[in-house]
Protein backbone atom coordinates (compact mmCIF):
# COMPACT_ATOMS: atom_id res chain seq x y z
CA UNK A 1 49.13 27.91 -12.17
CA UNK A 2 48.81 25.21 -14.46
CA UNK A 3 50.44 21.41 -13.33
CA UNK A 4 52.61 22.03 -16.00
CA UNK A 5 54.09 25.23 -13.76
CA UNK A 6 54.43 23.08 -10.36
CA UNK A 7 57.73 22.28 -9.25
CA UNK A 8 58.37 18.63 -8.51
CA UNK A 9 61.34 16.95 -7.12
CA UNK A 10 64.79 17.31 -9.32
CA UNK A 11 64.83 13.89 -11.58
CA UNK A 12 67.39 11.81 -11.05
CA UNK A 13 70.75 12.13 -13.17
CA UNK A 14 70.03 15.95 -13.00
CA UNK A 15 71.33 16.98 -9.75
CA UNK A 16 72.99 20.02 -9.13
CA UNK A 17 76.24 20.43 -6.86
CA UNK A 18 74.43 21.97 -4.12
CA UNK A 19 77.41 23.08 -1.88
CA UNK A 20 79.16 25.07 -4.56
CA UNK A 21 76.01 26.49 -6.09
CA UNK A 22 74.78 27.86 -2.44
CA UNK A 23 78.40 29.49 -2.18
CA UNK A 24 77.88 31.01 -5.31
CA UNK A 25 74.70 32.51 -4.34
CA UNK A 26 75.31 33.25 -0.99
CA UNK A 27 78.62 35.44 -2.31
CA UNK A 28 76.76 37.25 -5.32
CA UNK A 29 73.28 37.97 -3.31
CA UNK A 30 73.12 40.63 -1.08
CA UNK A 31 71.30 39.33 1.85
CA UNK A 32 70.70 35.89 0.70
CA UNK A 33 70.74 33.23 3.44
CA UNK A 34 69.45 30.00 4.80
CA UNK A 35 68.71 26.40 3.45
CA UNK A 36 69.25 26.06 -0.24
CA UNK A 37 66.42 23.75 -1.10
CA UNK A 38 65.88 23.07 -4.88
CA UNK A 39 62.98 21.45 -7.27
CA UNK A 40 62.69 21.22 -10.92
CA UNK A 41 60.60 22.26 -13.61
CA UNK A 42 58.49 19.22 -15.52
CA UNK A 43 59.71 20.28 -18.72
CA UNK A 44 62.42 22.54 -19.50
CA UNK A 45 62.15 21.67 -23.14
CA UNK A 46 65.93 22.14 -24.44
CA UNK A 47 66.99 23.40 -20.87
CA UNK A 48 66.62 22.29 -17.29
CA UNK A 49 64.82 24.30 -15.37
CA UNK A 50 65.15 24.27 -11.29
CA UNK A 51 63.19 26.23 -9.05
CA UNK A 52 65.68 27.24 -6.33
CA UNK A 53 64.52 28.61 -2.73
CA UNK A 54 67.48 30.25 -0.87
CA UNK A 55 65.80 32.31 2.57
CA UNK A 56 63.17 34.23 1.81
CA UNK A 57 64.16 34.16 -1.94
CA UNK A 58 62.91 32.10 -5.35
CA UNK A 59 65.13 31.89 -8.47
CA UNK A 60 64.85 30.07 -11.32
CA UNK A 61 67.94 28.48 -12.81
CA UNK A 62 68.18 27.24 -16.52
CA UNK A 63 71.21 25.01 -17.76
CA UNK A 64 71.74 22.71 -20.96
CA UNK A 65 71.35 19.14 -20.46
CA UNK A 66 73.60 17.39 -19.27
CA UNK A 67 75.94 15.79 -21.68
């Protein structure tokens, strides 16, 4: 894995709405449970990136920038 790779904490001003996006996941994944804990990608490029840890589970979450 290259540093490039490592998540990092999310950067400020690029927060996600944590409550609604665990209900989301929570109601679409079978199974899926426990802390929601999220960390972003270093560099998205023309999308943020977000490493997203939900149980036992790891997604990856792309969105435009905000604005």
């Amino acid at each position: 894995m290259n540093i490039i790779d490592q998540s990092a904490p999310v950067r400020r001003g690029e927060e996600l709405n944590l409550a609604a996006l665990e209900t989301y996941l929570v109601a679409h994944l079978p199974g899926a449970g426990g802390p929601l804990v999220v960390e972003q990608f270093p560099s998205g490029f023309s999308n943020l990136t977000y490493l997203l840890r939900l149980g036992t589970r790891e997604l990856v979450l792309r969105r435009p920038p905000f604005g």
